[in-house]
Protein backbone atom coordinates (compact mmCIF):
# COMPACT_ATOMS: atom_id res chain seq x y z
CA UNK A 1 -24.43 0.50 2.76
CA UNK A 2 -21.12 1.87 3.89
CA UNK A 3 -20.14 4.72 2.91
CA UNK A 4 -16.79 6.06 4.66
CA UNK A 5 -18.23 6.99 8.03
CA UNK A 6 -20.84 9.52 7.15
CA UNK A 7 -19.39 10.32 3.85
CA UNK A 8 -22.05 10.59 0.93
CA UNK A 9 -21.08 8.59 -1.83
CA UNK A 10 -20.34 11.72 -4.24
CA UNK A 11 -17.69 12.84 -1.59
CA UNK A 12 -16.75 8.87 -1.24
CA UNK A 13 -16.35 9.23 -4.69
CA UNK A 14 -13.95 12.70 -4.40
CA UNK A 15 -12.39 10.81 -1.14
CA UNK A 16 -10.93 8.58 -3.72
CA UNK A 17 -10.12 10.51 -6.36
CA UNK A 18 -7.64 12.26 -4.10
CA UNK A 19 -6.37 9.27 -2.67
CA UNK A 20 -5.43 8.64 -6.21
CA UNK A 21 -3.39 11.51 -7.25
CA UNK A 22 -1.67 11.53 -4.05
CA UNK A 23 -0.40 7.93 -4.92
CA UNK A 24 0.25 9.53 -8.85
CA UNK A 25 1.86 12.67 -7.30
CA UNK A 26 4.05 11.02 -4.87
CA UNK A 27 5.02 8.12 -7.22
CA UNK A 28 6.27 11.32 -9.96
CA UNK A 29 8.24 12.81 -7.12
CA UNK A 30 9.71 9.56 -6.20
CA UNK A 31 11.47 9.22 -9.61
CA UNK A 32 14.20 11.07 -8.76
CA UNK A 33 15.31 8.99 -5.31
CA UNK A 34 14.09 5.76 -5.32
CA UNK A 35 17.45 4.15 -6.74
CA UNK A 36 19.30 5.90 -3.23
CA UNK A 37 16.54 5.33 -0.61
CA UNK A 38 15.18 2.21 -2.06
CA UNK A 39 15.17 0.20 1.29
CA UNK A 40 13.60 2.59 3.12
CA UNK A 41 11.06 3.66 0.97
CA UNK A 42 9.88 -0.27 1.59
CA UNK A 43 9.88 0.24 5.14
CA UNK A 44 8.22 4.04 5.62
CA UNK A 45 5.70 2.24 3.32
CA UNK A 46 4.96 -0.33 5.29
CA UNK A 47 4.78 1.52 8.96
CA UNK A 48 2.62 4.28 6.99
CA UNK A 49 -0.21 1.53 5.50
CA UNK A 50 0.36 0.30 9.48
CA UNK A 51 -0.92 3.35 10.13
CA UNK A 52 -3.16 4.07 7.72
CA UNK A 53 -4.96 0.76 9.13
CA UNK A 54 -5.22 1.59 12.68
CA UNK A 55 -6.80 4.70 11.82
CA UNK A 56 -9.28 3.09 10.30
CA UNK A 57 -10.38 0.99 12.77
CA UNK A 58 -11.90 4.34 14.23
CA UNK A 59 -15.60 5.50 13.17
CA UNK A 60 -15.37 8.91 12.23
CA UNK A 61 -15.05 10.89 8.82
CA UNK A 62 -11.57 12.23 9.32
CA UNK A 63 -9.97 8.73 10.17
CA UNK A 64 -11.39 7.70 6.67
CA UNK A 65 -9.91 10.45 5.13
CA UNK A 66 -6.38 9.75 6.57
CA UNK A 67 -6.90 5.60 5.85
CA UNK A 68 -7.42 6.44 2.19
CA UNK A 69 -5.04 8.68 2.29
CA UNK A 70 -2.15 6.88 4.01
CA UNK A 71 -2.91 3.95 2.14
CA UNK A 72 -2.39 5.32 -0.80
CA UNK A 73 1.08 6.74 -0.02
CA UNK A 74 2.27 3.49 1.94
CA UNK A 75 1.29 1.19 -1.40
CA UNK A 76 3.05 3.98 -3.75
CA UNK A 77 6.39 3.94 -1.67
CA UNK A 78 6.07 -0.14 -1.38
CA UNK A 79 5.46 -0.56 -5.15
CA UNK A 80 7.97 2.09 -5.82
CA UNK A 81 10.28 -0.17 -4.19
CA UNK A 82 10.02 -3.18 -5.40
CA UNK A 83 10.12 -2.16 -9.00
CA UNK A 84 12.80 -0.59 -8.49
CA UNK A 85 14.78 -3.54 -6.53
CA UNK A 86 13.12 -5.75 -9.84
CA UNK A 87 14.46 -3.19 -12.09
CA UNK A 88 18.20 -3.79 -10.62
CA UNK A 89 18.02 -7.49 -10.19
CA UNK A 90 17.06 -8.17 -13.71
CA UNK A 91 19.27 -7.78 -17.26
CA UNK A 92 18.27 -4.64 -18.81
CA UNK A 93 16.68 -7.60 -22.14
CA UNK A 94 14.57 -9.09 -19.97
CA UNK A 95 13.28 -5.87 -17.63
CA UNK A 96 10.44 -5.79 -19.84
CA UNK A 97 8.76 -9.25 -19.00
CA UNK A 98 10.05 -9.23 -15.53
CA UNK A 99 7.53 -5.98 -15.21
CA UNK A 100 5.07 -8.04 -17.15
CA UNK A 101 5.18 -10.68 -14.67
CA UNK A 102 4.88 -8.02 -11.59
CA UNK A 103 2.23 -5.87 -12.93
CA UNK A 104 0.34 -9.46 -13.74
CA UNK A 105 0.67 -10.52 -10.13
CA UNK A 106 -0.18 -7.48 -8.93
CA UNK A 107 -3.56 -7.31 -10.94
CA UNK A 108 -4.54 -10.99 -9.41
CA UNK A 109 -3.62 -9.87 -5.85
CA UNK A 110 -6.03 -7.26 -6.23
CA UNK A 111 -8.39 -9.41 -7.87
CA UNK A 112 -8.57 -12.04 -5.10
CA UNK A 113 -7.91 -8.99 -2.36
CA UNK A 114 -10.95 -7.72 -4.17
CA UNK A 115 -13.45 -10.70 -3.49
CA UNK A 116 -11.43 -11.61 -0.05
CA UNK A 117 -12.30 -8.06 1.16
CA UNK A 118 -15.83 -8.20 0.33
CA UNK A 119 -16.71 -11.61 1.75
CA UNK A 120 -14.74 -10.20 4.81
CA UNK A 121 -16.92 -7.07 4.78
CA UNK A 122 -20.23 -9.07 4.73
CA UNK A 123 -19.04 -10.57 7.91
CA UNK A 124 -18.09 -7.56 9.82
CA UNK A 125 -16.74 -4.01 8.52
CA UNK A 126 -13.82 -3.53 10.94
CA UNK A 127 -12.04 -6.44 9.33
CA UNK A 128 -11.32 -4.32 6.33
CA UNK A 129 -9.12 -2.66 8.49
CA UNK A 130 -8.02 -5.26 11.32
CA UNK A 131 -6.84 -7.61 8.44
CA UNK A 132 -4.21 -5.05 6.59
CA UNK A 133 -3.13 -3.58 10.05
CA UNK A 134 -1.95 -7.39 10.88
CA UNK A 135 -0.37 -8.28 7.76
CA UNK A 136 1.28 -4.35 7.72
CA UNK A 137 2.53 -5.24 11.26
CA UNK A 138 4.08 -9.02 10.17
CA UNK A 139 5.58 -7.23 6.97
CA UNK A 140 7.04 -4.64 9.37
CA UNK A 141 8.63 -7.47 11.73
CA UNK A 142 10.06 -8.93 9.14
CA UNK A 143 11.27 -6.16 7.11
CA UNK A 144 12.82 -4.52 10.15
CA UNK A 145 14.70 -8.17 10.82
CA UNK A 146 15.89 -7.98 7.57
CA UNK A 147 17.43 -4.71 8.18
CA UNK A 148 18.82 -5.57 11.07
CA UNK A 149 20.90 -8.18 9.77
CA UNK A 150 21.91 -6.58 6.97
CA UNK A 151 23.35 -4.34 9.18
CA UNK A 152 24.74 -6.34 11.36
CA UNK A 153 26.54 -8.76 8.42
């Protein structure tokens, strides 16, 4: 059974616990700039979860550590992001449902993530890691093109 490299499972268990409250702690601090840095608090988020992947392709306790870790932060800046941009593009009536709708993606993403990650794991562990670095690195390309022509407009 996996189990983070060498981690027991009671310090797996503490492992993500902190990943957690990182991703609470940064997401209270965020409240006061995400409206200004909205944009780029989508990108950091991105190239840190790029990151946070490629360390995880290595085998060793600490690169776990800094996976969870990074993880955590990249997907707290990202969501941070796009509920604010949702927050902005929709009437102030209907704000309500249009977080309704997000949070209800969200939860069956991470439903189907869920199953997609463990039918990828029974075929080999390093996909768990190979998989989100790829997708991080398309959502950077394209993210980064975006910006681009923005600026450029």
């Amino acid at each position: 059974m996996f189990t983070g490299w060498g981690l027991s499972t009671v310090y797996w268990g503490y492992l993500v616990s902190a990943s957690y409250a990182a991703y609470i702690l940064l997401g209270i601090l965020l409240l006061f700039y995400v409206d200004k840095y909205r944009g780029k608090l989508l990108i950091t988020g991105i190239i840190i979860n790029t990151v946070g992947s490629a360390i995880g392709l290595l085998e060793n306790t600490y690169s776990t550590i800094g996976y969870m870790l990074l993880l955590q932060v990249g997907a707290q800046l990202i969501m941070t992001a796009i509920q604010s941009e949702l927050g902005n593009r929709i009437n102030i009536d209907r704000r309500g449902y249009g977080m309704s709708l997000l949070i209800t993606f969200q939860l069956i993403g991470q439903t189907i993530g869920s199953y997609v990650a463990g039918e990828l794991y029974r075929l080999n562990t390093e996909s768990l890691f190979l998989i989100p670095l790829v997708l991080s690195l398309g959502l950077m390309v394209i993210n980064l093109g975006r910006a681009h022509r923005t600026v450029n407009e």
